[in-house]
Protein backbone atom coordinates (compact mmCIF):
# COMPACT_ATOMS: atom_id res chain seq x y z
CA UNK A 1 1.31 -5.94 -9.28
CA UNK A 2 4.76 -6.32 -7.76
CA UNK A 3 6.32 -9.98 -7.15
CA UNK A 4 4.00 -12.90 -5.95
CA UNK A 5 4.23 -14.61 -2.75
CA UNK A 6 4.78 -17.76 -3.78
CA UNK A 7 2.95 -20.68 -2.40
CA UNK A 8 2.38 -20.28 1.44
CA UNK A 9 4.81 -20.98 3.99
CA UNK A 10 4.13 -18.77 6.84
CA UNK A 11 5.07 -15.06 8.09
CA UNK A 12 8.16 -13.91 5.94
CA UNK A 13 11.20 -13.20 8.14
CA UNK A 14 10.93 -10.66 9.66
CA UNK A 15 14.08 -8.09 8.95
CA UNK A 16 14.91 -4.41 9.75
CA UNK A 17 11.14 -3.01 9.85
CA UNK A 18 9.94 -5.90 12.62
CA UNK A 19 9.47 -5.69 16.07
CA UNK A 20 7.75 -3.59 18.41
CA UNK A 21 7.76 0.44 17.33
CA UNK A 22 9.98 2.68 18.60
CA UNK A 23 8.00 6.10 19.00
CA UNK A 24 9.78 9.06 16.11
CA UNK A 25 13.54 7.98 15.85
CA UNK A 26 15.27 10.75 14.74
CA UNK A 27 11.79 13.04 14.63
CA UNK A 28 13.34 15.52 16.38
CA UNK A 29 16.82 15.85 14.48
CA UNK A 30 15.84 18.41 12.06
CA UNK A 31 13.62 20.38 11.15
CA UNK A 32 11.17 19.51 7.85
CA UNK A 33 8.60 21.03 5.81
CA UNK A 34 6.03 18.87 4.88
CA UNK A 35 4.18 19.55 1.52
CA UNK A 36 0.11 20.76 1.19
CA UNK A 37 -1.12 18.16 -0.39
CA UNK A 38 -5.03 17.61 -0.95
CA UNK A 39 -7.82 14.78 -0.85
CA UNK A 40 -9.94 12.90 -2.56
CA UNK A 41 -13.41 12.32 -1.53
CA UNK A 42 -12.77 8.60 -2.52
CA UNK A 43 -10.47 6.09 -4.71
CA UNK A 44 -13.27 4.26 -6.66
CA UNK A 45 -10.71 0.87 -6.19
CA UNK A 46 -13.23 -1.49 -4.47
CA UNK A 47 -17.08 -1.11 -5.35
CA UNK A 48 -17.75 -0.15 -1.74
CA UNK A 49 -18.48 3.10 -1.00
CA UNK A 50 -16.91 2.76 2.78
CA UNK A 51 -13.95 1.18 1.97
CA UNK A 52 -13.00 3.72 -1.05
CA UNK A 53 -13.75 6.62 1.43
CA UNK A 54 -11.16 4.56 4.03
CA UNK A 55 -8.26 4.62 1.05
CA UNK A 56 -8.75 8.41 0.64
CA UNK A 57 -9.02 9.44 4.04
CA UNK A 58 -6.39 7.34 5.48
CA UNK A 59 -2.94 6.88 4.23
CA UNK A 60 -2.18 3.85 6.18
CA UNK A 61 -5.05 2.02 4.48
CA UNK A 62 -3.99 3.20 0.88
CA UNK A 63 -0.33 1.46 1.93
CA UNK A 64 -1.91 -1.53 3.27
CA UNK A 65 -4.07 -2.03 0.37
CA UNK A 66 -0.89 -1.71 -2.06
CA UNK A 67 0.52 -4.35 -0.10
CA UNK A 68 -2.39 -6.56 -0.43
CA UNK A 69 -2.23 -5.34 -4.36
CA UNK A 70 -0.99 -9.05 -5.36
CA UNK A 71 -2.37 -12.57 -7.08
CA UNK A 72 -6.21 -10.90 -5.51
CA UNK A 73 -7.94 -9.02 -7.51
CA UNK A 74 -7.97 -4.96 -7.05
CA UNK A 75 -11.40 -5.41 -5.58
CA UNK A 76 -10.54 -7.75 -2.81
CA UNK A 77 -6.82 -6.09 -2.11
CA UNK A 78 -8.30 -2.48 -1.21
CA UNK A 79 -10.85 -4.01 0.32
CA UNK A 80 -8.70 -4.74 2.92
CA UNK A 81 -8.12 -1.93 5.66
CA UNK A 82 -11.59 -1.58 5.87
CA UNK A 83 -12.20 -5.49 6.66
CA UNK A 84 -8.94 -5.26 8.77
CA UNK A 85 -9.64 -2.11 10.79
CA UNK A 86 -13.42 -3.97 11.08
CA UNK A 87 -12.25 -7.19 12.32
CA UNK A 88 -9.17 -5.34 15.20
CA UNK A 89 -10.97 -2.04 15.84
CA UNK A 90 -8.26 0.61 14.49
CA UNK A 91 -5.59 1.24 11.94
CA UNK A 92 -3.59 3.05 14.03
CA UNK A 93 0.29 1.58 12.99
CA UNK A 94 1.71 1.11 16.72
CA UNK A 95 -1.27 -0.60 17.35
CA UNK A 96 -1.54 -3.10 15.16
CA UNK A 97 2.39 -3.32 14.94
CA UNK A 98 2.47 -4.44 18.51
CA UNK A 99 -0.37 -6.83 18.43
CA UNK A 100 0.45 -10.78 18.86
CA UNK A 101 1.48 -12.00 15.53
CA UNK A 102 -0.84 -14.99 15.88
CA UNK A 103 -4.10 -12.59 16.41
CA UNK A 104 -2.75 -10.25 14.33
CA UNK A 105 -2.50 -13.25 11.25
CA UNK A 106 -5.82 -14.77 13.07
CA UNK A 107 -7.63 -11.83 11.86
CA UNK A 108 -6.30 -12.20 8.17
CA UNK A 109 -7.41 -15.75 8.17
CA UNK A 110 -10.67 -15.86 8.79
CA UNK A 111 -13.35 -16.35 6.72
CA UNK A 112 -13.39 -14.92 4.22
CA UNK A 113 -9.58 -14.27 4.39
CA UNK A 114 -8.17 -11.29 3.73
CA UNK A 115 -5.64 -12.54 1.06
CA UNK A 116 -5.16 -15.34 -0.74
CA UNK A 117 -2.37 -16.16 1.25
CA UNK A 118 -3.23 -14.56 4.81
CA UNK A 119 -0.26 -15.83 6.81
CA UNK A 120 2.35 -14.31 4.47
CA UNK A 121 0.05 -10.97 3.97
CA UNK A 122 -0.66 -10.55 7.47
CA UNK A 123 2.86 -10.59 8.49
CA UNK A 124 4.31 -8.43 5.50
CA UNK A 125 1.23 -5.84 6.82
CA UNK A 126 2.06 -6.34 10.37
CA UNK A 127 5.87 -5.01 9.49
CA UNK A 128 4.69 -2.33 7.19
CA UNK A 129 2.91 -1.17 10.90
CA UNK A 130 6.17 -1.40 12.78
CA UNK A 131 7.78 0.62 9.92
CA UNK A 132 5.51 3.74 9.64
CA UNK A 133 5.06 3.60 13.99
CA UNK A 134 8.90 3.82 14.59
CA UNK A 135 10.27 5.75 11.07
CA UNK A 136 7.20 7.99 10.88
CA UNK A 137 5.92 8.47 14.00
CA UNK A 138 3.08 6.40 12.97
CA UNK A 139 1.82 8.72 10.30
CA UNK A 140 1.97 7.12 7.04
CA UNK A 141 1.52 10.36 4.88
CA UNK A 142 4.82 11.58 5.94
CA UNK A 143 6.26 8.60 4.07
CA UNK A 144 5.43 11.83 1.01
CA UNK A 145 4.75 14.61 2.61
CA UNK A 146 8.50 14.90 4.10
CA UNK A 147 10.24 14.15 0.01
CA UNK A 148 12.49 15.98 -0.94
CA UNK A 149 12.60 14.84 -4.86
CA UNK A 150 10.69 12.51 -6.88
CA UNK A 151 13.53 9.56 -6.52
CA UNK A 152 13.20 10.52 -2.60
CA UNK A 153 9.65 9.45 -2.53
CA UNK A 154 10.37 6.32 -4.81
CA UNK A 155 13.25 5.39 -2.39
CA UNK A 156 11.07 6.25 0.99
CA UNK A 157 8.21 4.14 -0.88
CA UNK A 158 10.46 1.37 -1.48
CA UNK A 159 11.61 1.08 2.12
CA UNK A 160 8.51 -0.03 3.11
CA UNK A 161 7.49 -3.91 3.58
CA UNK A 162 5.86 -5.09 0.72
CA UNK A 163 6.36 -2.28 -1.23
CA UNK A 164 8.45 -3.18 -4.41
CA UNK A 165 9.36 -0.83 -7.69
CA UNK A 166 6.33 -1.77 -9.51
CA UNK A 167 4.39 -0.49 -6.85
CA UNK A 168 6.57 2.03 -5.44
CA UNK A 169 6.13 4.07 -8.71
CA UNK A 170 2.45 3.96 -9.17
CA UNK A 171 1.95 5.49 -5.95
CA UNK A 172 4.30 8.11 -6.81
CA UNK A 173 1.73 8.84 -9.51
CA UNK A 174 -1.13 8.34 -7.54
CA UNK A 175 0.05 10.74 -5.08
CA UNK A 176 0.56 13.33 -7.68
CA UNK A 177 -2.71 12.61 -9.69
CA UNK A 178 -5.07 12.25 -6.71
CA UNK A 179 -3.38 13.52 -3.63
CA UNK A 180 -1.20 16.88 -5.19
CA UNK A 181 2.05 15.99 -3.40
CA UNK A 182 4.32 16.39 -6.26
CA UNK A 183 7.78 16.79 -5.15
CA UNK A 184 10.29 18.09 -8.03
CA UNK A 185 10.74 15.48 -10.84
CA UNK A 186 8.30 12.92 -9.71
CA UNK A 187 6.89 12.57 -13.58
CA UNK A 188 10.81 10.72 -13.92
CA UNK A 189 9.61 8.65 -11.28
CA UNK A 190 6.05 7.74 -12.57
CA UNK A 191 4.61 5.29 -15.41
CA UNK A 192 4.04 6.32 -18.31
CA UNK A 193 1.93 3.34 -19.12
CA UNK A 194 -1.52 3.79 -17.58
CA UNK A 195 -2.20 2.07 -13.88
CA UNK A 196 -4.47 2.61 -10.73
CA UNK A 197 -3.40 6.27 -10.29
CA UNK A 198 -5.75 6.98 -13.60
CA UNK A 199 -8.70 5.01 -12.05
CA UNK A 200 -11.32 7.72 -11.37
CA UNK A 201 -14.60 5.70 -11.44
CA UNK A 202 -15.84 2.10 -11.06
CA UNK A 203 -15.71 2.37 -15.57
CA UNK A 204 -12.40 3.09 -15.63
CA UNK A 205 -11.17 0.37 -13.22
CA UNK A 206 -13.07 -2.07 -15.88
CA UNK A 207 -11.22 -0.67 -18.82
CA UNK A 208 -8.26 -0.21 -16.54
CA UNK A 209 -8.70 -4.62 -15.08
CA UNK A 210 -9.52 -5.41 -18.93
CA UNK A 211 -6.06 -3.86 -20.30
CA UNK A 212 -4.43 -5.72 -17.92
CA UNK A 213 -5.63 -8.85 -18.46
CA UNK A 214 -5.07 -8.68 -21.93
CA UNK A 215 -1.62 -7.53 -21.07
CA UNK A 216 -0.54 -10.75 -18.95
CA UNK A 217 -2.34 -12.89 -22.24
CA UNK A 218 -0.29 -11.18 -24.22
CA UNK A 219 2.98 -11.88 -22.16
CA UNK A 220 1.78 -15.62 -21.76
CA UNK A 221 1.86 -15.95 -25.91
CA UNK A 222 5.42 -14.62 -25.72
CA UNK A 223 6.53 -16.49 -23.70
CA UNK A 224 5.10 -19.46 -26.11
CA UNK A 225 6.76 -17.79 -29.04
């Protein structure tokens, strides 16, 4: 999902979402109300009933594992916060935005590794942090909860690091399908081809893994053609 990182050259510069947080800019402007929304018990995305409980509970640890959503497999992507929050002791965005970029990629590169390519993912991660600690007060579920519209939540999704269209607009649908925040017109926003956000059980991600596969086969012959 989304663009690959390319072979591995380091942290990404760093660009408008870097640096140390900055506690609610602009919090206190105006006034907003925030959507109910609900929860799932879990997101069946891993095979481990610990980490999918993380995903559900947490929304910084569904956005990290959407960032680590690329050239891994599902499995090993969402597995991710968990290992991560193991390995540094929290989630909490300010936190881990503010750690030393060399333990903060330390962490990601140690065996196992986090990512196929740990120095590029850790950084990319370590930004998304700084991001949601200075634009949302470090709560990641107002990156939804505070939409106004379903192109809103694509754009406020697509202002985060490592979050691209691709991915931008199957958590829109995964938000609606699992979570209930549907702000107006988010279906023009969401895939109409199936993805994650229709993964209820560990069968389903099969049948979900196996239709893509046979998708990015099919592309391959195409490309032949």
């Amino acid at each position: 999902m989304g663009r690959a990182p390319g072979r591995e050259k380091g942290p990404p510069a760093r660009g408008g979402g870097a640096g140390r947080p900055k506690a609610g800019r602009g919090a206190n402007r105006r006034t907003i109300r925030a959507m109910t929304t609900t929860r799932p018990d879990t997101l069946p995305f891993t095979g481990d009933a610990a980490a999918d409980t993380l995903l559900a509970s947490d929304p910084l640890a569904l956005l990290i594992g959407f960032v680590l959503d690329q050239q891994v497999t599902v499995q090993k992507a969402f597995a991710g916060p968990a290992e991560l929050r193991r390995r540094l002791g929290t989630l909490d965005a300010a936190a881990l935005a503010a750690m030393d970029p060399g333990e903060f990629a330390a962490a990601f590169a140690a065996r196992p590794a986090l990512h196929r390519f740990p120095g590029a993912m850790a950084g990319r991660v370590q930004e998304l942090c700084a991001v949601v600690a200075r634009d949302h007060a470090g709560d990641a579920s107002r990156v939804w909860t505070e939409a106004g519209n379903g192109a809103d939540l694509e754009r406020r999704l697509r202002a985060l690091p490592g979050i691209g269209e691709m991915k931008a607009r199957t958590l829109v649908a995964l938000l609606a399908k699992r979570f209930g925040v549907r702000p107006p017109d988010w279906e023009a926003v969401a895939p109409s081809h199936p993805t994650l956000a229709d993964v209820d059980s560990a069968e389903a991600l099969a049948r979900y893994q196996e239709q893509k596969r046979a998708w990015k086969a099919s592309q391959k012959t195409a490309g032949r053609g």
